[in-house]
Protein backbone atom coordinates (compact mmCIF):
# COMPACT_ATOMS: atom_id res chain seq x y z
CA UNK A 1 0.00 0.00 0.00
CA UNK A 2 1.60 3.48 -1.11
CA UNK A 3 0.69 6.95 0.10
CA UNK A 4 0.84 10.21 -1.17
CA UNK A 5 4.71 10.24 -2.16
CA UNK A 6 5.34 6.63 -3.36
CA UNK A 7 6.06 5.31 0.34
CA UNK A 8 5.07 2.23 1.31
CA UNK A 9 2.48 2.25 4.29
CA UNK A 10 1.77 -0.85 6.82
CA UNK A 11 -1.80 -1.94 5.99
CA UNK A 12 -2.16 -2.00 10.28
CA UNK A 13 -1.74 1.41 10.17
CA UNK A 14 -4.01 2.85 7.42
CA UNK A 15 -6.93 0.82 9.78
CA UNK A 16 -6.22 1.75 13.08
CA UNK A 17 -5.49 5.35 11.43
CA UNK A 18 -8.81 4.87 9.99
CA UNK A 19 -10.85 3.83 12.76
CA UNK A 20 -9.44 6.51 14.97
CA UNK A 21 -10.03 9.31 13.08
CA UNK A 22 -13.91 7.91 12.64
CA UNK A 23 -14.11 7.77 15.92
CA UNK A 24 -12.61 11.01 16.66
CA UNK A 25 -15.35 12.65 14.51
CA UNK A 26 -18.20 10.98 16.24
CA UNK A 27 -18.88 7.42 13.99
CA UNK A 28 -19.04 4.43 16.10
CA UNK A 29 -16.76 1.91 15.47
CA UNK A 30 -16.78 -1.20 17.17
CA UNK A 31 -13.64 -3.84 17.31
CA UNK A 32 -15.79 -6.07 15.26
CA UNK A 33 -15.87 -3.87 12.01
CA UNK A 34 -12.42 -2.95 12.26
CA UNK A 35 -11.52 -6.72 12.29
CA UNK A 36 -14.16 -7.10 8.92
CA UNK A 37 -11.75 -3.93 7.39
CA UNK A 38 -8.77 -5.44 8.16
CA UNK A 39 -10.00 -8.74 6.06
CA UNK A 40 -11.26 -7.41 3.46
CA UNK A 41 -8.26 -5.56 2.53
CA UNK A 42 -6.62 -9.02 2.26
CA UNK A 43 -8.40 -9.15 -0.97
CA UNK A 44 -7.49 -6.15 -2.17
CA UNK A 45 -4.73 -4.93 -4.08
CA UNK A 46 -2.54 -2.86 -1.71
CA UNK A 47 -2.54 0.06 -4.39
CA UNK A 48 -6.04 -0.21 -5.82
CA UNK A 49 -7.43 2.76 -3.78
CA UNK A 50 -11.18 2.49 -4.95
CA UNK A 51 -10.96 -0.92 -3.65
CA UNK A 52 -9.51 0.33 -0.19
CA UNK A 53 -12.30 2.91 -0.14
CA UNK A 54 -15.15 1.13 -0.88
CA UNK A 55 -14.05 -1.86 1.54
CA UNK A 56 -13.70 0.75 4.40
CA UNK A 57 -17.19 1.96 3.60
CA UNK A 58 -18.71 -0.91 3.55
CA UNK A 59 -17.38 -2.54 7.13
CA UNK A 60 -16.97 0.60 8.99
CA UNK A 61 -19.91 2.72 7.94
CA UNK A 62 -23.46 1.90 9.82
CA UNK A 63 -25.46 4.81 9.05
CA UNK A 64 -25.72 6.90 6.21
CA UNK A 65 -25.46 10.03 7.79
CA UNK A 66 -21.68 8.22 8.56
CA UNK A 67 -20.69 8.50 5.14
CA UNK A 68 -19.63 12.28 4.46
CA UNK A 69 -17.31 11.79 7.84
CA UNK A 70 -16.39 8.45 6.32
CA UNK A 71 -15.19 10.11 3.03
CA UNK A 72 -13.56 13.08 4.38
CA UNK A 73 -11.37 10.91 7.22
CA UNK A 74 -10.70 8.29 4.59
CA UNK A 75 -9.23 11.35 2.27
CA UNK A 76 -6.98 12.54 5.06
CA UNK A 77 -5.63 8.97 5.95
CA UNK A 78 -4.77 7.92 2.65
CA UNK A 79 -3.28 11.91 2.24
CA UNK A 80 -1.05 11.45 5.36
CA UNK A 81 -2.52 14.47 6.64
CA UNK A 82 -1.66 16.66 3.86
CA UNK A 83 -3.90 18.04 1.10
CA UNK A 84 -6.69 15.78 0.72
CA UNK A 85 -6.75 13.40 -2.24
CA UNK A 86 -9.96 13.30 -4.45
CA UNK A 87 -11.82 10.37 -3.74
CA UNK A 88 -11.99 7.27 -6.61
CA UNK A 89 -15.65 7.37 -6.79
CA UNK A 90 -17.88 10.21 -5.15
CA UNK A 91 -21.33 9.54 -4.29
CA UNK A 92 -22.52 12.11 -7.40
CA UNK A 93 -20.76 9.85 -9.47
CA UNK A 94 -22.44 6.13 -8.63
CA UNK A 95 -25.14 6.70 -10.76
CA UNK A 96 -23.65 6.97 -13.86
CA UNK A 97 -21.80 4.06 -13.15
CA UNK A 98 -24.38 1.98 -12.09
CA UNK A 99 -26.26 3.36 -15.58
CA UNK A 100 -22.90 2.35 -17.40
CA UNK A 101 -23.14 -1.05 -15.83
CA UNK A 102 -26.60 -2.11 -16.69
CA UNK A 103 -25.83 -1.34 -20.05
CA UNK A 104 -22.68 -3.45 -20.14
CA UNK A 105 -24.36 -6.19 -18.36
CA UNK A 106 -27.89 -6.18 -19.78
CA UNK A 107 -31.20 -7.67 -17.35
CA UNK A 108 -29.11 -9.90 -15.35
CA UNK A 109 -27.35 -6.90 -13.88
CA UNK A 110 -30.63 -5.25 -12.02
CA UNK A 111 -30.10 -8.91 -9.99
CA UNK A 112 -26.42 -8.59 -9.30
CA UNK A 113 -26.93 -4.74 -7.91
CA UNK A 114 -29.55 -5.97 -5.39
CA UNK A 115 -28.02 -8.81 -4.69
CA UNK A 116 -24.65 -7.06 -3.66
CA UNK A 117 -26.67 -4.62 -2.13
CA UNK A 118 -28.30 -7.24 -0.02
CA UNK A 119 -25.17 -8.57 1.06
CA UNK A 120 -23.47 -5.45 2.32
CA UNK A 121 -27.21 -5.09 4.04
CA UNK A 122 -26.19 -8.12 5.95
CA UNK A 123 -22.93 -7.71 6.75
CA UNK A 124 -23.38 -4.49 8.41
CA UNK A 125 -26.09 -6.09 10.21
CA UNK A 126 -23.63 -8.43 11.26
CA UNK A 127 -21.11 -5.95 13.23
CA UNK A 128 -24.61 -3.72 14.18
CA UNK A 129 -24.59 -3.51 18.20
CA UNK A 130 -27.84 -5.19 20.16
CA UNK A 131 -28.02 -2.04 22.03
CA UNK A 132 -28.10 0.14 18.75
CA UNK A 133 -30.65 -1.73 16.49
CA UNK A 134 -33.44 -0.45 15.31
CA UNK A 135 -36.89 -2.28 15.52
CA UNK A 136 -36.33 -3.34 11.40
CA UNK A 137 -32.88 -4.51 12.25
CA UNK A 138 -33.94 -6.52 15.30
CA UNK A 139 -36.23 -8.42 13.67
CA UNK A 140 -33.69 -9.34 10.96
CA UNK A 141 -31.35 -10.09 13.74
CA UNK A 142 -33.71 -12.39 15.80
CA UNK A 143 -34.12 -14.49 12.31
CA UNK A 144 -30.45 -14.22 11.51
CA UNK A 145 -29.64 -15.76 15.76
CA UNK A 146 -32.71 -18.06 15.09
CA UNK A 147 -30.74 -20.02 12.02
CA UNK A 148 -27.38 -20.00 13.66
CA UNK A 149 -26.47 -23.59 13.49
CA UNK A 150 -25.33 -24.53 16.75
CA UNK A 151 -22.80 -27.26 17.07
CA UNK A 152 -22.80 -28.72 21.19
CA UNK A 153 -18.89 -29.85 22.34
CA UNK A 154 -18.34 -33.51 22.01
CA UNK A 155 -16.35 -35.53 24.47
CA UNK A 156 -15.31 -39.13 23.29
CA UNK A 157 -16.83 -42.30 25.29
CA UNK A 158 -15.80 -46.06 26.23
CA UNK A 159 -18.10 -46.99 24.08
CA UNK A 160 -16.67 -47.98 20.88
CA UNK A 161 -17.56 -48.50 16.64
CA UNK A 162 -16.19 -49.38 13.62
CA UNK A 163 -13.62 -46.03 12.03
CA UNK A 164 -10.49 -45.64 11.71
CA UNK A 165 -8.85 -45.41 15.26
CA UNK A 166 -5.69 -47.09 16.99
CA UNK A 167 -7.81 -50.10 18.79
CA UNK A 168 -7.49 -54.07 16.45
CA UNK A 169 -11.48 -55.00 15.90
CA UNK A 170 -9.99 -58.40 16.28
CA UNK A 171 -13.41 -59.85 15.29
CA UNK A 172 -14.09 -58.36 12.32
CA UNK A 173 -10.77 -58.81 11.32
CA UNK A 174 -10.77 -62.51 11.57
CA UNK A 175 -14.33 -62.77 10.39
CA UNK A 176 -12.91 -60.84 7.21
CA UNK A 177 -9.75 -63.09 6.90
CA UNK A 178 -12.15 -66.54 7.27
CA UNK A 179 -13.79 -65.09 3.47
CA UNK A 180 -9.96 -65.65 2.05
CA UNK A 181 -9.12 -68.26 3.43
CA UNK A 182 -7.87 -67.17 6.60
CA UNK A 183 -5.90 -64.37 4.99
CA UNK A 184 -5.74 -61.34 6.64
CA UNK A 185 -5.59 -58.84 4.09
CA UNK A 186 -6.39 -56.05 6.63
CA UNK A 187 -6.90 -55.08 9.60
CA UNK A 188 -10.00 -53.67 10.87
CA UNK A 189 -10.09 -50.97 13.17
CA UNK A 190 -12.68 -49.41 16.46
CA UNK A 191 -13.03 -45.66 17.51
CA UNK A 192 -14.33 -44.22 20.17
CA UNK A 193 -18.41 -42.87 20.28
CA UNK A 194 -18.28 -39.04 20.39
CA UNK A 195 -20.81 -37.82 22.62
CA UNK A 196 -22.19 -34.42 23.08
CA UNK A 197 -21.39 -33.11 26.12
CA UNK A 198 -24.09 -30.78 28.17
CA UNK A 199 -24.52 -26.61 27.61
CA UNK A 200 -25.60 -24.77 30.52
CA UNK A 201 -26.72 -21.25 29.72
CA UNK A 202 -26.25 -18.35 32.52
CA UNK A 203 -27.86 -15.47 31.24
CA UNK A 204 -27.29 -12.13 33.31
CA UNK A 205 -31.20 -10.23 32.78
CA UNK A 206 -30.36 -7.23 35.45
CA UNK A 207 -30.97 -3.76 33.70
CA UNK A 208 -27.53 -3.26 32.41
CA UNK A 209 -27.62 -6.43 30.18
CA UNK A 210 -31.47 -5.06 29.18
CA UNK A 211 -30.47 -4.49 25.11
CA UNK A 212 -28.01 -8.06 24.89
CA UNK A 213 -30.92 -10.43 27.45
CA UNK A 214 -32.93 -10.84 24.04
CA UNK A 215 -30.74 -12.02 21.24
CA UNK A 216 -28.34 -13.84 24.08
CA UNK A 217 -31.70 -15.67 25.05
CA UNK A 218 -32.74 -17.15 21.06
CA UNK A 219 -29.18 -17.93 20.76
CA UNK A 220 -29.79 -20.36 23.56
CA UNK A 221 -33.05 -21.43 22.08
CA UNK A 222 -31.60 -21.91 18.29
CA UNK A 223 -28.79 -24.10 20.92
CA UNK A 224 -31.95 -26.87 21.42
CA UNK A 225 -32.86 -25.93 24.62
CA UNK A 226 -35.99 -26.99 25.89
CA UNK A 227 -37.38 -30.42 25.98
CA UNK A 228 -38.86 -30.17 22.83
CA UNK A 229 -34.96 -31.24 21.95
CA UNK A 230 -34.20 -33.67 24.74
CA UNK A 231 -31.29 -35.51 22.63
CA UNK A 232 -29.44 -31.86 23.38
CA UNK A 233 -28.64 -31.36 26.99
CA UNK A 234 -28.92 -27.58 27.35
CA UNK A 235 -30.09 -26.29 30.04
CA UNK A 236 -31.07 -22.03 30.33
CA UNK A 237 -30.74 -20.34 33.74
CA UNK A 238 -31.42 -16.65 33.83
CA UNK A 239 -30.15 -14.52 37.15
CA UNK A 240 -30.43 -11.00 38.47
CA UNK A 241 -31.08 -11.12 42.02
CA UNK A 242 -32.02 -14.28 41.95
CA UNK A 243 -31.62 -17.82 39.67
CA UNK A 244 -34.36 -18.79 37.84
CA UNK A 245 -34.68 -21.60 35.08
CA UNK A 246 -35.52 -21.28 32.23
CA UNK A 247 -35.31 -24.79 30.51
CA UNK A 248 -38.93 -25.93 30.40
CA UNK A 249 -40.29 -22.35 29.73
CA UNK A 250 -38.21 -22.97 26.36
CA UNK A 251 -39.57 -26.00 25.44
CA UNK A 252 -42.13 -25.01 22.72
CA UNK A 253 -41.16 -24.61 19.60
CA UNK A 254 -41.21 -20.66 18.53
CA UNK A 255 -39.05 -18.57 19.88
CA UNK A 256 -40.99 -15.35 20.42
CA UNK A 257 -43.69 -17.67 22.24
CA UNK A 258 -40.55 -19.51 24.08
CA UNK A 259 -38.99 -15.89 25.43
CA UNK A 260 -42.70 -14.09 26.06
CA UNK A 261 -43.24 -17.23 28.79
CA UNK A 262 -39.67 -17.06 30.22
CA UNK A 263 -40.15 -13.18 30.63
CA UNK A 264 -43.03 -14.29 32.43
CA UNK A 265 -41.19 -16.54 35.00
CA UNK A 266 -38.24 -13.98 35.84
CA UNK A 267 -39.36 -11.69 38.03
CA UNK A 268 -36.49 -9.26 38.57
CA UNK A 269 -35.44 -8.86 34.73
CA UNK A 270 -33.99 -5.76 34.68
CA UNK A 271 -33.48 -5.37 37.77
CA UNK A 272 -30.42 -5.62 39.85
CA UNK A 273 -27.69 -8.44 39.55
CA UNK A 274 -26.03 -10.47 42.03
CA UNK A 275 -23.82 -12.58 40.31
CA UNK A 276 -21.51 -14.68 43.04
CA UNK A 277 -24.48 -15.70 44.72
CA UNK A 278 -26.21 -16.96 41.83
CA UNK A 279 -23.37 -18.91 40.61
CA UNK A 280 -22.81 -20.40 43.80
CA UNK A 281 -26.42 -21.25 43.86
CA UNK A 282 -26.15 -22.85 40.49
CA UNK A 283 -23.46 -24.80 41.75
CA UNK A 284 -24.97 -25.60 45.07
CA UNK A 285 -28.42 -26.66 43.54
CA UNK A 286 -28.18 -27.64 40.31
CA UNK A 287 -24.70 -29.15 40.65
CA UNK A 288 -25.76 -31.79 42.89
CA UNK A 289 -28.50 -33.01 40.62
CA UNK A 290 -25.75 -33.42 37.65
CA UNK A 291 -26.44 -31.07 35.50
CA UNK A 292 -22.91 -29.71 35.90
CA UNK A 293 -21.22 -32.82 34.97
CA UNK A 294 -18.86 -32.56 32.15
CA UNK A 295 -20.74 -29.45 30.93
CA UNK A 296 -19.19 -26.59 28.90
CA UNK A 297 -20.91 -23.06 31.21
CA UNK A 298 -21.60 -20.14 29.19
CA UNK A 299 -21.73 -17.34 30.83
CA UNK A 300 -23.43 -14.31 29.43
CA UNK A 301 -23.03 -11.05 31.63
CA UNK A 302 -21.46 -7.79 31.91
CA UNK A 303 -19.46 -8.88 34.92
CA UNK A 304 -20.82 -5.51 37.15
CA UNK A 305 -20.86 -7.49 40.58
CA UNK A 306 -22.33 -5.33 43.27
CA UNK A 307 -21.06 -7.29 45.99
CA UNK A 308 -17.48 -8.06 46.79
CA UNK A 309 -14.87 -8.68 44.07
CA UNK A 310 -13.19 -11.90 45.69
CA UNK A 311 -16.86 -13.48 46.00
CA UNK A 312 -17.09 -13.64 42.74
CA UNK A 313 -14.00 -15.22 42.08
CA UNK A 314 -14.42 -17.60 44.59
CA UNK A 315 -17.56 -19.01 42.95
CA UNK A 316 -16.30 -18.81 39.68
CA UNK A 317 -13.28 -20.64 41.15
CA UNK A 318 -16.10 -23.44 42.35
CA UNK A 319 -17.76 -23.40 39.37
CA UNK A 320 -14.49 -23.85 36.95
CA UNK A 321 -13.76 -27.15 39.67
CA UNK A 322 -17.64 -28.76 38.56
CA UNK A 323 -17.83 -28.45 35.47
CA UNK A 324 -15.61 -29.06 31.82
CA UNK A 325 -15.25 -25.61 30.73
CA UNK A 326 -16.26 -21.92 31.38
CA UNK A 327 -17.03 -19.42 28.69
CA UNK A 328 -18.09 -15.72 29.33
CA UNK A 329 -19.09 -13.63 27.00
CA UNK A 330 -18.67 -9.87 27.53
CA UNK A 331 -21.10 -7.90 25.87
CA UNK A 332 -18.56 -4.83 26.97
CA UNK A 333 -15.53 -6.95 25.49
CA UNK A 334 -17.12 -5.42 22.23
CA UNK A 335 -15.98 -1.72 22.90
CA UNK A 336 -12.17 -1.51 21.60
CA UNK A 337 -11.42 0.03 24.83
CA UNK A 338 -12.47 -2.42 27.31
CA UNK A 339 -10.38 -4.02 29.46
CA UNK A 340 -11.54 -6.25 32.08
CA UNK A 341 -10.27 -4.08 34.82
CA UNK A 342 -13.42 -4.36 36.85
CA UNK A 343 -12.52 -6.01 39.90
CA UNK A 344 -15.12 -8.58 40.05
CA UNK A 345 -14.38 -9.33 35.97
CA UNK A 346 -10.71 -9.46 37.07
CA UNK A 347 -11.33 -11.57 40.14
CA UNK A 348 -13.65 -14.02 37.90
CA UNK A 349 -11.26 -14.21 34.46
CA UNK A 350 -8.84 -16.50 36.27
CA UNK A 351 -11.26 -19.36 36.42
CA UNK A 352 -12.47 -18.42 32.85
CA UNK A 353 -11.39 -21.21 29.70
CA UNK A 354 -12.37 -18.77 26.89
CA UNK A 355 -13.71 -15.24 27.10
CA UNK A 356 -15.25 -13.51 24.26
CA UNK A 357 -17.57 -10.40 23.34
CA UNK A 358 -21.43 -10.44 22.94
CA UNK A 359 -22.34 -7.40 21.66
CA UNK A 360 -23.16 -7.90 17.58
CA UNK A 361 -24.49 -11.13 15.55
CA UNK A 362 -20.42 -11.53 14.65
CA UNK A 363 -20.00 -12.14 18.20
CA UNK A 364 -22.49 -14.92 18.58
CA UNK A 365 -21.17 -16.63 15.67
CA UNK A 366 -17.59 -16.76 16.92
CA UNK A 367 -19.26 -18.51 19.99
CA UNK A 368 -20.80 -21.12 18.13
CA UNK A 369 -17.25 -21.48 16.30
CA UNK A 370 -15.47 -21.84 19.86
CA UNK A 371 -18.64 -24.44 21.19
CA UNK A 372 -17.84 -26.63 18.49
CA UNK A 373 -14.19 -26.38 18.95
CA UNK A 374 -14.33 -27.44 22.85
CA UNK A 375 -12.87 -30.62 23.64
């Protein structure tokens, strides 16, 4: 990538360059559609400018009233601060092109514009902050969190079955051999049964989770919770000042019906929050019936613990001890300048396997990436 003069530039530094002078101005931009920039220009050409441009528009612009600060930092980056450089394509300028396109391209190109368009729709959705959407976009999110397909972790039994593992089947192997004569020819082979292993949900519903409660709720629903999906062993618990489960209320199959009954059941959603105690009450309850055992614990919560810092990491220390794995997911971790110096986050993140952000539909599908990762 060149500037101005001929020089080359690090690619690093035209992003965070970028995003800081975006943000400086007054656009939000969250760590998720700085990481979509930052890929994207993998595929471009490190001197094609227009493609620089329209990939920074695209992945870092949310609203159209962004676009004229968009256009007027992106000048000044790519200038290195000195005279602005005209921009490849201004705005006045897409129609003609689009006109110039359809007449290249003939009918099928109406179908290719608004299917592009469609896509970039999407995508933006994608990095779009729960506590920002509109009531358009959070339908289209609840459908887009509805079809996530949700892979559980899999641990691998005793139990055994033909594949292609270390252990001799030494009676398939003969039984093979006696149809040559008693040649072996090869040598048959058992692996173990994967299993899936149980998903506990812990859903923080206090007031400052009120925007994230919603779309962190369906994503436990599109999970299989509920007993309408028995073979899946996910289980929902939802806590502000107090635990409350949610499994059964889940249990029918539509969602909106699903989280309308389970609103119903918890009586202080957004309310206050009391984290340690609820997690030692999940532990102290729940654990003794088994549903901790070998489970992978998601919890989703901001981490603002209004009681002592080293309670909560006590009971996430107790938790971490019953159970396979921990997982948190930080709908502040979204915000490029969090850092989990909260003292009950702090206290908790030692006893954490994987901690993530929940703030945008990205987020949720890098969790369903980890989950099926887990061993």
């Amino acid at each position: 990538m060149t500037d101005r003069d001929g020089a080359r530039t690090d690619g690093a530094d035209h992003v965070a360059a970028l995003a800081a002078g975006l943000r400086r101005d007054g656009v939000p931009v969250g760590t998720g559609q700085v990481t979509a920039y930052a890929t994207a220009l993998l595929d471009v050409d490190p001197d094609d400018l227009d493609g620089r441009y329209w990939a920074g528009r695209v992945s870092l612009c949310s609203r159209p009233a962004h676009v004229p600060v968009y256009d007027r930092v992106f000048a000044e980056v790519v200038s290195g601060g000195g005279t602005p450089l005209p921009l490849p394509f201004p705005d006045e300028a897409i129609p003609e092109r689009e006109a110039a396109s359809d007449r290249r391209g003939g009918a099928g190109s109406d179908d290719e514009v608004v299917a592009g368009a469609l896509a970039m729709a999407q995508e933006r959705l994608r990095h779009r902050r729960f506590d920002r959407l509109g009531v358009e976009e959070r339908g289209e999110v609840d459908r887009l969190v509805d079809a996530l397909r949700v892979a559980l972790p899999r641990r691998r039994t005793r139990r055994r079955k033909p594949g292609s593992g270390e252990d001799l089947d030494l009676t398939r192997t003969l039984e093979r051999a006696m149809r040559f004569e008693g040649e072996v020819l090869e040598f048959e082979r058992l692996t173990r049964r994967p299993r899936q292993r149980p998903l506990v949900v812990l859903l923080d519903v206090s007031g400052s989770m009120a925007a994230h409660a919603r779309p962190l709720l369906r994503f436990a629903v599109a999970a299989g919770a509920g007993a309408a999906r028995s073979r899946r062993r996910v289980e929902v618990f939802a806590f502000g000042t107090r635990l409350t489960r949610l499994t059964d209320a889940l249990a029918v199959g539509d969602p909106d019906t699903a989280l309308a009954d389970a609103a119903e059941r918890v009586v202080d959603w957004d309310g206050g929050t009391r984290i340690a105690a609820n997690i030692d009450r999940l532990v102290r309850t729940w654990g003794r019936r088994g549903v901790l055992r070998g489970a992978v614990v998601v919890i989703c919560s901001d981490g603002l613990e209004r009681g002592a810092p080293d309670r909560l990491g006590r009971a996430a220390a107790r938790l971490r001890r019953s159970v396979h794995r921990v997982v948190w997911v930080n709908p502040l971790a979204g915000d490029p300048r969090f850092a989990p110096t909260q003292r009950g986050m702090a206290a908790a993140l030692p006893h954490v396997d994987v901690f993530l952000p929940g703030h945008d539909l990205a987020s949720l599908e890098d969790l369903v990436a980890v989950l099926a990762d887990l061993r």
